[in-house]
Structures are given as C-alpha cells and as structure tokens.
C-alpha atoms as a PDB file:
ATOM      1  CA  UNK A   1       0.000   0.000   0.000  1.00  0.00           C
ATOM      2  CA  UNK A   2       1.218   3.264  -1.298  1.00  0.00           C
ATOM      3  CA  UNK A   3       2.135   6.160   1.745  1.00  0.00           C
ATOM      4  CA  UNK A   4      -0.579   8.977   2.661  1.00  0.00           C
ATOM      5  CA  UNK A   5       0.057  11.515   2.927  1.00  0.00           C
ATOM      6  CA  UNK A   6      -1.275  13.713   6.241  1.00  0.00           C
ATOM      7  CA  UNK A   7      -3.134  16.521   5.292  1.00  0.00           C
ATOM      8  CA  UNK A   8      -4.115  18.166   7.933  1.00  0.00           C
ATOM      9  CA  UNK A   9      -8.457  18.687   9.227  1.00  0.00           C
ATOM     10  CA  UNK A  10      -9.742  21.711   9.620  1.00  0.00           C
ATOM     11  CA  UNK A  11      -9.110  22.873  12.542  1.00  0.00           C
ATOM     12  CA  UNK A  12      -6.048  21.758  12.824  1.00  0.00           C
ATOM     13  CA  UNK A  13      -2.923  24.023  11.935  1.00  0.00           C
ATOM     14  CA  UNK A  14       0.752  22.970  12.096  1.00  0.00           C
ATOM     15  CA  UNK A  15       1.900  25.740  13.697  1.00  0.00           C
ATOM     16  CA  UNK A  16       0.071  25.468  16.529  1.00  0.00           C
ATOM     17  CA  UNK A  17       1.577  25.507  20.310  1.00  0.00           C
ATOM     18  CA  UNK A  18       2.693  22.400  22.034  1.00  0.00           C
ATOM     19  CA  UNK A  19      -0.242  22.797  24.214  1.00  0.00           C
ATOM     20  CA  UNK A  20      -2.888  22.097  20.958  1.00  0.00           C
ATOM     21  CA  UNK A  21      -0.122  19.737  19.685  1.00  0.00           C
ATOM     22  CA  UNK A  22      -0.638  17.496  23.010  1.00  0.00           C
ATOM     23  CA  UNK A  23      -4.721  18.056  22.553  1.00  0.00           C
ATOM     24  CA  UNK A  24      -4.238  16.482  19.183  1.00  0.00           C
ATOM     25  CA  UNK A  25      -1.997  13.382  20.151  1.00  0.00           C
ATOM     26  CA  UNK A  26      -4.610  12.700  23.121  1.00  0.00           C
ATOM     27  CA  UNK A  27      -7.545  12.797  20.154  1.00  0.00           C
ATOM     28  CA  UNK A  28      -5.643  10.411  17.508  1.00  0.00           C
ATOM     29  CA  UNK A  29      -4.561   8.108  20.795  1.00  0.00           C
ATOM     30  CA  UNK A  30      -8.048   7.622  22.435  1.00  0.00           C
ATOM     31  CA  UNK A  31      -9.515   7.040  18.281  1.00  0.00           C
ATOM     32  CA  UNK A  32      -6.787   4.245  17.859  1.00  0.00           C
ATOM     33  CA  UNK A  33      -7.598   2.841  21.030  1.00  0.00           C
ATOM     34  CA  UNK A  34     -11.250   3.284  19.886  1.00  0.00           C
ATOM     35  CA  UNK A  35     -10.422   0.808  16.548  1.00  0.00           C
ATOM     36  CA  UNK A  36      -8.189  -1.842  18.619  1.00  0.00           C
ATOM     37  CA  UNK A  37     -11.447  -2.451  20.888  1.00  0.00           C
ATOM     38  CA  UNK A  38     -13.681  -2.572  17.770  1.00  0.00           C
ATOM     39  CA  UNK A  39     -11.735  -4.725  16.244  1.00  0.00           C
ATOM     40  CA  UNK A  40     -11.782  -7.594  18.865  1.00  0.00           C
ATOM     41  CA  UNK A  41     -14.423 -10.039  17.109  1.00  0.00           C
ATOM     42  CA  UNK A  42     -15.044  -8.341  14.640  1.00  0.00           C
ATOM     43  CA  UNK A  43     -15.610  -9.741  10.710  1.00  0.00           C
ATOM     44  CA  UNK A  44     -12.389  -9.646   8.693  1.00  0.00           C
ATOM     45  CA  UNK A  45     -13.494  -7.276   5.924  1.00  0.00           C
ATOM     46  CA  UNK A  46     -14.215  -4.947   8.720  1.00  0.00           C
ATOM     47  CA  UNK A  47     -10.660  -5.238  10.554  1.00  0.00           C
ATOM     48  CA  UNK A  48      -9.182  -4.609   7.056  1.00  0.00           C
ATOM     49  CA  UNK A  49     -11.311  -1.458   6.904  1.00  0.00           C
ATOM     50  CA  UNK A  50     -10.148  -0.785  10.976  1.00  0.00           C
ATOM     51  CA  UNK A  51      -6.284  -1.305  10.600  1.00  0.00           C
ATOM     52  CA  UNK A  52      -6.291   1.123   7.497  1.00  0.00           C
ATOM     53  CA  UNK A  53      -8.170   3.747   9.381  1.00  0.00           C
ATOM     54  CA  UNK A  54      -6.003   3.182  12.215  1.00  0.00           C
ATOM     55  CA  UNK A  55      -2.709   3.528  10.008  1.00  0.00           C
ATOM     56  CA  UNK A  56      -3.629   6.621   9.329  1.00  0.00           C
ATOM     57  CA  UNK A  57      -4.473   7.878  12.764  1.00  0.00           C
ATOM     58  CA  UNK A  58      -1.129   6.705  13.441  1.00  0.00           C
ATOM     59  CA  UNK A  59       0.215   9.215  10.725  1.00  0.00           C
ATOM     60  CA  UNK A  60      -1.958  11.685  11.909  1.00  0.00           C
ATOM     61  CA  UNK A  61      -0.766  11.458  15.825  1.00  0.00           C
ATOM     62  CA  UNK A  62       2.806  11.039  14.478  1.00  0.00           C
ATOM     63  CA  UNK A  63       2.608  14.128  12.475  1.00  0.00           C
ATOM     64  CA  UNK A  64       1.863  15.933  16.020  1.00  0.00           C
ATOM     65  CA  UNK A  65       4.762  14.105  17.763  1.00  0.00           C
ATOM     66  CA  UNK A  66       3.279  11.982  19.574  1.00  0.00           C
ATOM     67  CA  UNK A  67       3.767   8.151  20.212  1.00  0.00           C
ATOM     68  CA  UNK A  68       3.595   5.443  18.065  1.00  0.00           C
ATOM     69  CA  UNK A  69       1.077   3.102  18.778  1.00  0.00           C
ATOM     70  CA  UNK A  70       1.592   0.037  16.011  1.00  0.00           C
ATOM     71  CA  UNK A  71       3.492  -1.624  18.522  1.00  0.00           C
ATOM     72  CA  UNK A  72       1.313  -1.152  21.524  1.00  0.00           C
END
C-alpha cells in the first residue's frame, strides 16, 4: 500500500503551540484505542477497513509528535 500523505483537518494548523499539539496526540490516541477495541471479534473485511483507518491515525498522531502506537 502506497504512503498517505497527512493533510491536515480543519481545525487543525501545524503551527500550533505544544499545548494544541498534546490536545491532538490525546484525540488520535483515544480514536486508535477506539479501533483496537472494535476490532476484537469483529468480521475480517471490517478489521481490514479498521487497521487502514487506524494507520492513518497513526500518521496523523505522528505528524503531532506523539507516540507510536503500532506496537502497543
């Protein structure tokens, strides 16, 4: 599969302060969480579906500096 690139929401501006930086990491970390627990039983063309959306969560909390959460 082919990179994505991040573009950013609206609402959401790279130059912002650490302090919007951390909101933003705390947003894409509780959504990934969000598509690890929906994953558990569910169908496989669904967790296909789930682990792309959640690859690009990951870009999208990595773009802010925060953790990354593949591993976890």
């Amino acid at each position: 599969m082919a990179e994505e690139e991040v573009v950013l929401l609206d609402g959401e501006e790279a130059e912002w302060s650490a302090r919007e930086a951390d909101h933003w990491i705390g947003v894409y970390t509780q959504l990934i969480d969000f598509c690890r627990q929906a994953m558990q039983g569910a169908e496989a063309a669904n967790v296909i579906r789930i682990r792309r959306r959640m690859a690009r969560l990951q870009k999208r909390l990595a773009f802010w500096g925060g953790p990354d959460l593949t591993k976890a």
